[in-house]
Protein backbone atom coordinates (compact mmCIF):
# COMPACT_ATOMS: atom_id res chain seq x y z
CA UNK A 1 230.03 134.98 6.43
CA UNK A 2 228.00 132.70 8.63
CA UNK A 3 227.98 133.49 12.46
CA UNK A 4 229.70 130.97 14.58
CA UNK A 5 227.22 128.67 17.04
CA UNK A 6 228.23 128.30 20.66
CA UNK A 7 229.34 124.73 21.30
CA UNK A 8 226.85 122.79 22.42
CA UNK A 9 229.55 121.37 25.17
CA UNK A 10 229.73 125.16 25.92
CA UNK A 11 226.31 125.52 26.94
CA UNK A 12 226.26 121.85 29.00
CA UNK A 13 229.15 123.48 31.12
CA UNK A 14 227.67 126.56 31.81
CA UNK A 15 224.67 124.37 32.85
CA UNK A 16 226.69 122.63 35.30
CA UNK A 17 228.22 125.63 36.43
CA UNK A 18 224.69 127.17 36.95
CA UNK A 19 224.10 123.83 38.86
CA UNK A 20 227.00 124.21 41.36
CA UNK A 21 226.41 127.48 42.46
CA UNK A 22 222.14 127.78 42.77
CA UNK A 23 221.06 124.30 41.87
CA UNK A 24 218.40 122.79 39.51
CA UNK A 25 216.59 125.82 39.95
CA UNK A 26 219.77 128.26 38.68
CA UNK A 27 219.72 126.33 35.50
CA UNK A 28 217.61 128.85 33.23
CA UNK A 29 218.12 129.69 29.24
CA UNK A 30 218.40 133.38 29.47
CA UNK A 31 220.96 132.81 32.33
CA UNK A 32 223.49 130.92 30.51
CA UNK A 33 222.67 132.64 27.49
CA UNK A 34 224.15 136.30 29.23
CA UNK A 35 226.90 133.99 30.67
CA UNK A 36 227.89 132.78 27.48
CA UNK A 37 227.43 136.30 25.84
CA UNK A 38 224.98 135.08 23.62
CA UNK A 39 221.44 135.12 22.30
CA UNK A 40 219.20 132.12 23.75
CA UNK A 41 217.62 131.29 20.18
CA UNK A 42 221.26 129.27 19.92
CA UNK A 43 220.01 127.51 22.71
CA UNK A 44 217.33 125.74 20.63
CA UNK A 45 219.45 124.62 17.75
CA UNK A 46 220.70 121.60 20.45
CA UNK A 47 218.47 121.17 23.09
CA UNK A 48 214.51 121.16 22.64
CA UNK A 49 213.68 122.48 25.95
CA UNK A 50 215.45 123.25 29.79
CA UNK A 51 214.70 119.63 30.93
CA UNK A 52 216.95 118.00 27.49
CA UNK A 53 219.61 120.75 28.80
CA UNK A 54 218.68 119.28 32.25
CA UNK A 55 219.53 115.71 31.15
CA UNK A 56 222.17 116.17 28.66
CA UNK A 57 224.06 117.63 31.57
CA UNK A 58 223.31 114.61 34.08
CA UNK A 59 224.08 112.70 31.07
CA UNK A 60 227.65 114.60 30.04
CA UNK A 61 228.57 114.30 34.20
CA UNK A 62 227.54 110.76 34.59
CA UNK A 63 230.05 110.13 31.62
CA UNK A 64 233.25 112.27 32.36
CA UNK A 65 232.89 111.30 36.33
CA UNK A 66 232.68 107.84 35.91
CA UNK A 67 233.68 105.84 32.45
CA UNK A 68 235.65 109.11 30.67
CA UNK A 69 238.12 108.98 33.77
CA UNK A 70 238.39 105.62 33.82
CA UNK A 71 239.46 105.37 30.40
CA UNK A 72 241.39 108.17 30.77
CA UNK A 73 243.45 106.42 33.99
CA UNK A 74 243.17 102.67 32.00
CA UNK A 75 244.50 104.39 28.53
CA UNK A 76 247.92 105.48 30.02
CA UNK A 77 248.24 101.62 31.49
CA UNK A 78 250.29 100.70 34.19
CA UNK A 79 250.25 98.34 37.37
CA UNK A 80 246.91 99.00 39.71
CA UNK A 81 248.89 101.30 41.89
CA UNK A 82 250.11 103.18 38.64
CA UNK A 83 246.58 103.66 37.51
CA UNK A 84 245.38 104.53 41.29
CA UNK A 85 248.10 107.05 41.43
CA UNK A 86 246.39 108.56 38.01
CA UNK A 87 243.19 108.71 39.23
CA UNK A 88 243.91 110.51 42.72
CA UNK A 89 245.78 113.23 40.55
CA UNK A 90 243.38 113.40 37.84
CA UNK A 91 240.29 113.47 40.36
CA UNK A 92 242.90 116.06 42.50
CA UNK A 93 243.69 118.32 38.92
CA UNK A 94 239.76 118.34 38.33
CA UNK A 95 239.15 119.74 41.39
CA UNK A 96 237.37 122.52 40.35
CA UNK A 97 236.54 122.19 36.87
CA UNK A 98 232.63 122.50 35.70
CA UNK A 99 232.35 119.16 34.64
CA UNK A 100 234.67 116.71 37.38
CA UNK A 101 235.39 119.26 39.54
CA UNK A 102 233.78 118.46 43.14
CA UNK A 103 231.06 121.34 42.87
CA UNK A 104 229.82 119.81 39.82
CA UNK A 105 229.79 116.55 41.94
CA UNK A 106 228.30 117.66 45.10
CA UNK A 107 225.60 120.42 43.36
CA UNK A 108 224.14 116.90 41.84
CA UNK A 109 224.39 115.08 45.25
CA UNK A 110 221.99 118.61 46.28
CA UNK A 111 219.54 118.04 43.76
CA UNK A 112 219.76 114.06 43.99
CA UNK A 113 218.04 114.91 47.38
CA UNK A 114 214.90 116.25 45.81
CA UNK A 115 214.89 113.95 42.38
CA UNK A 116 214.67 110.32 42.35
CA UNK A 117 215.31 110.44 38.85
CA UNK A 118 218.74 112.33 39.72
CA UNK A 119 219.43 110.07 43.20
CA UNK A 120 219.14 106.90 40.37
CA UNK A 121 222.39 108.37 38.24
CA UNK A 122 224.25 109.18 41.43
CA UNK A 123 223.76 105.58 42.58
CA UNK A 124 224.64 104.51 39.24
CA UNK A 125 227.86 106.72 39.73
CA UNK A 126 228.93 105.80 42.89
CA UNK A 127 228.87 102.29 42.13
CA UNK A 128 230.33 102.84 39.34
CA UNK A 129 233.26 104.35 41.19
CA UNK A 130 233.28 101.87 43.67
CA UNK A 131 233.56 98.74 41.11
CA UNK A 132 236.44 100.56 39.83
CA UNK A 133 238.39 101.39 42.96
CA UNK A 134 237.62 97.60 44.07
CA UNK A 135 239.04 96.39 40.95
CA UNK A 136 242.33 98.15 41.16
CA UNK A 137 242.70 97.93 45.34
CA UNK A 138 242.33 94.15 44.90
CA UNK A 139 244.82 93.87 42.54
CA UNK A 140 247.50 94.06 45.45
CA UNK A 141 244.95 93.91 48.50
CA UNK A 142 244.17 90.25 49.04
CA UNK A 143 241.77 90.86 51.94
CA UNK A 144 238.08 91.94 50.96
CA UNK A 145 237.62 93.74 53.67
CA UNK A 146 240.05 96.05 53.92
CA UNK A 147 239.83 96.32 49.75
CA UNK A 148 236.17 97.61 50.91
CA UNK A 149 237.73 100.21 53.69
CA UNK A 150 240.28 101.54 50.74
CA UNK A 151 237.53 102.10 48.33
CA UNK A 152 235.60 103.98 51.32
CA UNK A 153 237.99 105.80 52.55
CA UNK A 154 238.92 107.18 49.08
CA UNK A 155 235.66 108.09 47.88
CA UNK A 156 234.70 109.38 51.28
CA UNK A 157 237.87 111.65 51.71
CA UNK A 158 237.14 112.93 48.07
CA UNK A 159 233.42 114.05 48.86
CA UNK A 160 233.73 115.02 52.40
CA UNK A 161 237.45 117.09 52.36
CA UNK A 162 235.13 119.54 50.85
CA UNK A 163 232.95 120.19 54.11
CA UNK A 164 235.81 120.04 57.04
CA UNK A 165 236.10 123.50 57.91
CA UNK A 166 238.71 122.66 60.83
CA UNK A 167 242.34 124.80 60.66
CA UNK A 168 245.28 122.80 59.43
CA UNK A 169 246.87 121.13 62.24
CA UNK A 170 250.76 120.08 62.44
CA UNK A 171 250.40 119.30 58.60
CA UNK A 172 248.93 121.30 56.01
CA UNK A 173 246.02 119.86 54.45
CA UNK A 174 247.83 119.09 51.22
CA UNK A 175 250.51 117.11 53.30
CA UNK A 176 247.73 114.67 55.32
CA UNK A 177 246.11 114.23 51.57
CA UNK A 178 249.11 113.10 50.15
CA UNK A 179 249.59 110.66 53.25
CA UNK A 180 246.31 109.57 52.77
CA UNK A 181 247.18 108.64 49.06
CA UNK A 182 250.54 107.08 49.91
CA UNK A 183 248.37 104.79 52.82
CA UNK A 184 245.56 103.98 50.36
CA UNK A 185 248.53 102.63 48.02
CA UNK A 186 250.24 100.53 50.49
């Protein structure tokens, strides 16, 4: 009986997750090998070397964060508001998953600090992201610029809700997100 190979998705993830919580430099074979519970000579069967690892899991990111959710919101159809709605709560659900979640997001804004290579895809991302959010905002917001402040504020809130270390106020966190939505939708 033939032994069973760790997914190759398996050991992108645990790259990512290496990522988020050391950076670039966290990213090593025998690492996610132990985190897998696993040998590294799997390792090889996918991935020549750390730096294919290294850009299959820019490349696996780039992908999920950008044109997998979009299909993902576009698939289920639905007015632009609909498919705004779907997004917020998908990018809200993913918050902390290895591949959308917003440590996976922010460990490659780190490391796109130190790579031009890396600042390229996050570019590529963002804009990406913003085309998107333009597309659906002015689908019911006729005037360009505040189409421009919607997409802004949304990506902004997304990236930087992460950093404010202030105490709830009169609302709970949760509660001023979930005005913000309802506002952006208006």
């Amino acid at each position: 009986m033939g032994t069973t190979r760790t997914p190759r998705a398996s050991w992108i993830e645990q790259g990512l997750r290496a990522l988020a919580t050391g950076g670039p430099d966290a990213v090593r074979i025998e690492n996610l090998a132990q985190s897998l519970g696993v040998t590294k000579g799997g390792f090889y069967g996918y991935f020549r070397n750390r730096d294919a690892l290294l850009t299959e899991m820019l490349d696996t990111w780039e992908y999920e964060v950008s044109d997998g959710i979009i299909e993902q919101v576009d698939r289920a159809g639905g007015d632009a508001r609909a498919r705004l709605e779907r997004l917020f709560l998908l990018v809200a659900e993913a918050a902390d998953g290895p591949v959308r979640g917003i440590t996976a997001d922010l460990a490659v804004r780190a490391w796109a600090r130190h790579d031009a290579g890396v600042a390229e895809r996050l570019r590529r991302v963002d804009n990406r992201r913003m085309d998107y959010l333009r597309s659906l905002f002015s689908e019911f917001c006729t005037d360009t610029d505040e189409v421009e402040v919607r997409c802004l504020l949304a990506v902004t809130v997304r990236i930087g809700n992460h950093f404010h270390a202030a105490d709830d106020g009169i609302q709970s966190r949760a509660d001023v997100m979930a005005t913000i939505r309802k506002r952006l939708l208006s």
